[in-house]
N, C-alpha and C. Protein backbone atom coordinates (compact mmCIF):
# COMPACT_ATOMS: atom_id res chain seq x y z
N UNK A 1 96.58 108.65 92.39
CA UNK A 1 95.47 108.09 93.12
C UNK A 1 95.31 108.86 94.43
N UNK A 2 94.21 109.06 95.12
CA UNK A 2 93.65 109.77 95.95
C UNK A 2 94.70 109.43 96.93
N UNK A 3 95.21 110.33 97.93
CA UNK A 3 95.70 109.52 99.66
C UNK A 3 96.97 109.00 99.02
N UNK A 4 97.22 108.62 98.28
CA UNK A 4 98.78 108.21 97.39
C UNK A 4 100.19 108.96 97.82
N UNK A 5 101.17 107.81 98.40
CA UNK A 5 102.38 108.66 98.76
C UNK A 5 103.25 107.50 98.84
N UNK A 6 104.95 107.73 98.69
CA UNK A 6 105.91 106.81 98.91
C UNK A 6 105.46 105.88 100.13
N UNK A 7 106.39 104.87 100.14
CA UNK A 7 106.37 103.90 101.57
C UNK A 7 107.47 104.51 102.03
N UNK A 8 107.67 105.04 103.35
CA UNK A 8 108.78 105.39 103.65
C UNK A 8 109.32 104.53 104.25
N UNK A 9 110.58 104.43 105.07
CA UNK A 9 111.58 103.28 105.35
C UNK A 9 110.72 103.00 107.22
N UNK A 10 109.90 103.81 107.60
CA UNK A 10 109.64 103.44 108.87
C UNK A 10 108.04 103.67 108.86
N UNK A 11 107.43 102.91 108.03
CA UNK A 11 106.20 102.62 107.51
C UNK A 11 105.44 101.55 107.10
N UNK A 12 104.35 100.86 107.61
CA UNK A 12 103.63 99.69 107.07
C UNK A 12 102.75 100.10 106.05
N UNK A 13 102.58 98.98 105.52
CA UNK A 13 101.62 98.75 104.54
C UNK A 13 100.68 97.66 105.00
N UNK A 14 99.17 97.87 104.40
CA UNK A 14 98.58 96.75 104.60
C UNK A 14 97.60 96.76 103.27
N UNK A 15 97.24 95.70 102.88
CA UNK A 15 96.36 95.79 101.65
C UNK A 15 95.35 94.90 102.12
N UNK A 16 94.01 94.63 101.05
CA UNK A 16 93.11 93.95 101.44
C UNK A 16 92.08 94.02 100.29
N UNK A 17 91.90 93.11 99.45
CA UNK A 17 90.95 92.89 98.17
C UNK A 17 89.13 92.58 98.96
N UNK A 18 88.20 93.61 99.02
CA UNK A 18 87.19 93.65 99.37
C UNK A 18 86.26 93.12 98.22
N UNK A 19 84.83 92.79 98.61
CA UNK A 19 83.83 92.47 97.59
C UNK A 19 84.67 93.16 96.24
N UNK A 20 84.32 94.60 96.37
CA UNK A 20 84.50 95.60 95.13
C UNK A 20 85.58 96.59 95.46
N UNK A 21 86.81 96.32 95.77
CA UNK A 21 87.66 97.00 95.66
C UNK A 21 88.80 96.53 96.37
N UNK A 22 90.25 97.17 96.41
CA UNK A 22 91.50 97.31 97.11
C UNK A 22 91.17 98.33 98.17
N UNK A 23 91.79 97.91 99.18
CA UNK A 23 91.69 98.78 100.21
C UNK A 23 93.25 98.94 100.39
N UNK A 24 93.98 100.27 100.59
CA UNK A 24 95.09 100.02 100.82
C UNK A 24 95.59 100.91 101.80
N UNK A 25 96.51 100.64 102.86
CA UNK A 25 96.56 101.18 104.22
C UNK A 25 97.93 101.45 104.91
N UNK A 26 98.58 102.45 104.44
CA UNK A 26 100.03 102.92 105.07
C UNK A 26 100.33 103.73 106.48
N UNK A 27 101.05 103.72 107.35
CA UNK A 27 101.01 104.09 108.51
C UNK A 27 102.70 103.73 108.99
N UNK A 28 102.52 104.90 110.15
CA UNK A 28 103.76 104.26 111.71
C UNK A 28 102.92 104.10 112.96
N UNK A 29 103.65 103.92 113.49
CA UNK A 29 103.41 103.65 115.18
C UNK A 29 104.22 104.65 116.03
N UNK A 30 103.66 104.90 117.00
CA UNK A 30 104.92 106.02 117.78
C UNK A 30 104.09 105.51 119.31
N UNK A 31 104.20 104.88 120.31
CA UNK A 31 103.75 104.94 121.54
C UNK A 31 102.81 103.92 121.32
N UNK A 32 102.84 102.92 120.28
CA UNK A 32 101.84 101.43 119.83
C UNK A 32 100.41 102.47 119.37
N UNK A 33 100.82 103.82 119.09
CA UNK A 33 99.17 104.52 118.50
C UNK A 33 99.68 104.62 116.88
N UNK A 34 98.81 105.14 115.86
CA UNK A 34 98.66 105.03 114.48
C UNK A 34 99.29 106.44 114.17
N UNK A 35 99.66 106.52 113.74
CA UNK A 35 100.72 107.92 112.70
C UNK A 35 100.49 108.15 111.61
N UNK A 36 100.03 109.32 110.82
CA UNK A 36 99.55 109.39 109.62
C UNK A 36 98.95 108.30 109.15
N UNK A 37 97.97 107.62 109.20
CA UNK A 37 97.07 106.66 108.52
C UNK A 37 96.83 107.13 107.27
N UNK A 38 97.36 106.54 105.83
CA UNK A 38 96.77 106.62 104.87
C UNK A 38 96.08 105.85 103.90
N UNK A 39 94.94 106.42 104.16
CA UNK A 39 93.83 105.31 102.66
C UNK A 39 93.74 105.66 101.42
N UNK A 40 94.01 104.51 100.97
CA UNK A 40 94.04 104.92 99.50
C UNK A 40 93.23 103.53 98.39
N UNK A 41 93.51 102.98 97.22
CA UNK A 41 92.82 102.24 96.35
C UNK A 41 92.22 102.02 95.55
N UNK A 42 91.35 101.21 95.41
CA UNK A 42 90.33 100.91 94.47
C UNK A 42 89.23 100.51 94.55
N UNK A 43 88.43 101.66 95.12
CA UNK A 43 86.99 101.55 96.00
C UNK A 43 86.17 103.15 95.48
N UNK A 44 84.99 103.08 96.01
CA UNK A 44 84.38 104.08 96.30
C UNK A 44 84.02 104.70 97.83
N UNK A 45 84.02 105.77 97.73
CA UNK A 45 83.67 106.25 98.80
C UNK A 45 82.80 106.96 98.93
N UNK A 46 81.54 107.35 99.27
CA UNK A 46 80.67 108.88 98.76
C UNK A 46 80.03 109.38 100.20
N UNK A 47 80.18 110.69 101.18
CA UNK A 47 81.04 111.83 99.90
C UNK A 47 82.38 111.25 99.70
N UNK A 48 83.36 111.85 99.12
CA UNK A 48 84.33 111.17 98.76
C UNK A 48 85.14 112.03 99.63
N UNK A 49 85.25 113.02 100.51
CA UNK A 49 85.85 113.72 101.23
C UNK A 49 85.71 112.97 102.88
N UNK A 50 84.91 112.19 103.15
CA UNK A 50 84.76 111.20 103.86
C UNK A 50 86.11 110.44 104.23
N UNK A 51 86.70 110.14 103.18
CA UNK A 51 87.91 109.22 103.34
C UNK A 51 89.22 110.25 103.85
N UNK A 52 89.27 111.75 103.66
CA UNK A 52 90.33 111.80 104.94
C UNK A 52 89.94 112.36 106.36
N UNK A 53 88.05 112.11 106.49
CA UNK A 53 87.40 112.11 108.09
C UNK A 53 87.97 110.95 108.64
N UNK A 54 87.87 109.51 107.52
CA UNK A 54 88.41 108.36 108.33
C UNK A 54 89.35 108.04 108.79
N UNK A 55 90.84 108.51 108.22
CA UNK A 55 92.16 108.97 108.61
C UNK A 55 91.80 109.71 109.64
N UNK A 56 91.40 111.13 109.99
CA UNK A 56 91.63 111.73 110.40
C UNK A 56 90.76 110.58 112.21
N UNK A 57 89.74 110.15 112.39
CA UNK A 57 89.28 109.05 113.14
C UNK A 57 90.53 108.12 113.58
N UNK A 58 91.14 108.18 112.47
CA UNK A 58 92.14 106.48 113.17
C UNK A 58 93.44 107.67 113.88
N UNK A 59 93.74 108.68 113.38
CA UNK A 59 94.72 109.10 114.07
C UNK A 59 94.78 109.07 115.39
N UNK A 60 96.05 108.48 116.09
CA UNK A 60 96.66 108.43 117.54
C UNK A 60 95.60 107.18 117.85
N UNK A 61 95.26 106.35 117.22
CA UNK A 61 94.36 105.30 117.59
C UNK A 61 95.37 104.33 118.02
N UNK A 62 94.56 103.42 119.15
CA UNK A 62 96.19 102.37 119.59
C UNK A 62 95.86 101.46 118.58
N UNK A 63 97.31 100.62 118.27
CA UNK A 63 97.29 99.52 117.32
C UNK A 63 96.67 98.16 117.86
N UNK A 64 95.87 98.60 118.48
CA UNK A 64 94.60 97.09 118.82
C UNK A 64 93.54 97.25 117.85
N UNK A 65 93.13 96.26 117.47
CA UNK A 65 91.86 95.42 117.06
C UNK A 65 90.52 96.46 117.63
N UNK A 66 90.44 95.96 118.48
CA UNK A 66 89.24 96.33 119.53
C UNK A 66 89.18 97.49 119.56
N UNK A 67 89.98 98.70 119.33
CA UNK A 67 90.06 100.07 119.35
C UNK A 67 89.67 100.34 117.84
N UNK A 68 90.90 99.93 116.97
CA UNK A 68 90.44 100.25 115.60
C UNK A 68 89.41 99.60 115.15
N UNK A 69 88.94 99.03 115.37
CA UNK A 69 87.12 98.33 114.87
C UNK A 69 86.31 99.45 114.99
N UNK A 70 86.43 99.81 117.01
CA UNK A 70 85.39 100.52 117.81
C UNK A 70 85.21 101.99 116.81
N UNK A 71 86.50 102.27 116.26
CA UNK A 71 86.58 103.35 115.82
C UNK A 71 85.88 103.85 113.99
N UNK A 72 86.32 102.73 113.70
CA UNK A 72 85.43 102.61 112.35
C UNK A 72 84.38 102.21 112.42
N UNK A 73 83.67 101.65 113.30
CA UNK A 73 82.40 101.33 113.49
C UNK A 73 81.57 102.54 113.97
N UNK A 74 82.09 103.51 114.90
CA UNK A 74 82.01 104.95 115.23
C UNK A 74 81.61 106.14 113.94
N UNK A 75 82.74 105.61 113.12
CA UNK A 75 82.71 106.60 111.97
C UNK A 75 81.40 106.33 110.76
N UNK A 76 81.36 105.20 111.16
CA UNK A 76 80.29 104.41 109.73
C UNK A 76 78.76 105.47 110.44
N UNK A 77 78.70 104.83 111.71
CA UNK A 77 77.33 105.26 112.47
C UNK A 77 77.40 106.51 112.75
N UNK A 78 78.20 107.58 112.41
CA UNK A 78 78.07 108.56 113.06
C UNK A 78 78.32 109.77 111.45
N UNK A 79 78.37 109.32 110.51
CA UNK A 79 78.12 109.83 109.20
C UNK A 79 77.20 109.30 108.43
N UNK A 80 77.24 109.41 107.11
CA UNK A 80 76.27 109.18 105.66
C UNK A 80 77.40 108.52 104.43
N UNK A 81 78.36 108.16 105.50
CA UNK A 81 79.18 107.66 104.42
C UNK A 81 78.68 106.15 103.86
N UNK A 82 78.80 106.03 102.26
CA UNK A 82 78.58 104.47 101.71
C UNK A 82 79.75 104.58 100.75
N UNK A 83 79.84 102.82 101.03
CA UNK A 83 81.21 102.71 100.39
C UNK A 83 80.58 100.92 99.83
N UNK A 84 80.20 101.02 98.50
CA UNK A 84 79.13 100.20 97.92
C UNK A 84 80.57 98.85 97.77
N UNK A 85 80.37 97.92 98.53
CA UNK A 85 80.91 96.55 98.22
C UNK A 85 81.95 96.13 99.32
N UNK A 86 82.00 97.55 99.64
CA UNK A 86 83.05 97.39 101.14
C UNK A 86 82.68 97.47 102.48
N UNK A 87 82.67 96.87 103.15
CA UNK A 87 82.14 96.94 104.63
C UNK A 87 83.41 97.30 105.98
N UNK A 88 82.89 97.82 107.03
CA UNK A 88 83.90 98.54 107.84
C UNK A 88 84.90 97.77 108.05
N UNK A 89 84.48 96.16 108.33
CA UNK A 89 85.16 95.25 108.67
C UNK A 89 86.48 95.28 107.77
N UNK A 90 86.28 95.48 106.27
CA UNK A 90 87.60 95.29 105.44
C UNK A 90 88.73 96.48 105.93
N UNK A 91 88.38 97.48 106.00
CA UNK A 91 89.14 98.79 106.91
C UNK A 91 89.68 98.79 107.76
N UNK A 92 89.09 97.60 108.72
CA UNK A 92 89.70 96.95 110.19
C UNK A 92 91.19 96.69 109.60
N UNK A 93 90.60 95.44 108.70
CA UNK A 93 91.74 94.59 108.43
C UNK A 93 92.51 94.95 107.74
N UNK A 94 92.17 96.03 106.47
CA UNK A 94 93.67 96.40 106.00
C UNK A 94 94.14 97.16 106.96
N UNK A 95 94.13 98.06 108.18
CA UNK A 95 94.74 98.96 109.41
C UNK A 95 95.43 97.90 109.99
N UNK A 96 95.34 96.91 110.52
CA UNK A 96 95.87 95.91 111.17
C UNK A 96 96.67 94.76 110.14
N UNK A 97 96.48 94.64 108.54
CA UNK A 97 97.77 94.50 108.22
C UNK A 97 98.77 95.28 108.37
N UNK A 98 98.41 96.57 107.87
CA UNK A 98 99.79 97.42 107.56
C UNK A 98 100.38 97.48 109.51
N UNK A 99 99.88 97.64 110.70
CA UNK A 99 100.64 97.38 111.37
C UNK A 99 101.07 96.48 111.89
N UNK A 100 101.08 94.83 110.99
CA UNK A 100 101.64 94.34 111.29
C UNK A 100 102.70 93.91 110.48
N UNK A 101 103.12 94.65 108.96
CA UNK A 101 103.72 95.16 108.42
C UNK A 101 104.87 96.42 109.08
N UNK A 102 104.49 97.33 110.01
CA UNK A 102 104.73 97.90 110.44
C UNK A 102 105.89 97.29 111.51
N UNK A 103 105.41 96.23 112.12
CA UNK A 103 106.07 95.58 113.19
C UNK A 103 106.89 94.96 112.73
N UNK A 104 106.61 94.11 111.64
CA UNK A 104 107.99 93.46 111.23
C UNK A 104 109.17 93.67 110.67
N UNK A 105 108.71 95.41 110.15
CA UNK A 105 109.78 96.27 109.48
C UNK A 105 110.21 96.57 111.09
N UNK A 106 109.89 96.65 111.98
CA UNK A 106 110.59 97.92 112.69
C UNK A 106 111.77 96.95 113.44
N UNK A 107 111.44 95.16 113.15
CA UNK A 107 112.65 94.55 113.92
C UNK A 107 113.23 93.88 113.11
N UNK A 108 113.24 94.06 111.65
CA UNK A 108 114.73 94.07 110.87
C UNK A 108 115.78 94.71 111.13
N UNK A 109 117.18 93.70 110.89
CA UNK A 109 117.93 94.53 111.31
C UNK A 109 118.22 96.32 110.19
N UNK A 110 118.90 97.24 110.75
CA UNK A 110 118.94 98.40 109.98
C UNK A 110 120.53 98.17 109.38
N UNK A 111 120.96 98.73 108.34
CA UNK A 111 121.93 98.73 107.85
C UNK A 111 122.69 99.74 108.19
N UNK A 112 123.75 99.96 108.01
CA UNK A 112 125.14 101.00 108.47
C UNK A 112 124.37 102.60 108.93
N UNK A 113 123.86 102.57 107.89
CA UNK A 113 123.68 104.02 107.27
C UNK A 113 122.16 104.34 107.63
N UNK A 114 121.24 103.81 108.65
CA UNK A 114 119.84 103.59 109.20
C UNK A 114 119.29 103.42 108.44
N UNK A 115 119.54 102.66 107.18
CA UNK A 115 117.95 102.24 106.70
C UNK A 115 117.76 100.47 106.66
């Protein structure tokens, strides 16, 4: 699948079932900003090369709301991208699951051997 890669051990996930698709959203944090953002799922996107402009948009983005909205709302209005059943809003929210996925992995405890 497009954007498709392991979860690594210092990585969130966030998912999110839209009108017409999975949205699915892996990432770190380094300084409360976004680290490799990856999208991936069961959606459309067209162009379909669009979807690593939008990664490439959220990168070093801080893990607020209000930033990552501003920022996909940026990207929607400032391309020709359509993404038929999904709206920016669902993009918000799977980014802001996975870091809060992100957060709750990072204050488990670690085992002997750091993972």
């Amino acid at each position: 699948m497009l954007g498709e890669r392991s979860l690594g051990a210092s990585e969130g996930e966030g998912s999110l079932k839209a009108q017409k698709g999975l949205i699915r959203v892996r990432l770190s944090l380094r300084d409360e900003r976004l680290v490799r953002p990856s999208i991936s799922g069961d959606f459309f996107m067209y162009p379909e090369d669009s979807l690593w402009d939008l990664e490439k948009v959220l990168e070093g983005c801080t893990a607020r709301r209000g930033e990552v909205e501003g920022r996909v709302q940026a990207f929607y209005r400032g391309s020709q991208v359509v993404t038929p059943g999904v709206n920016p809003q669902d993009f918000v929210e799977a980014v802001m699951r996975a870091v809060a996925d992100f957060m709750r992995g990072e204050k488990r405890p670690k085992a002997a051997d750091g993972r």
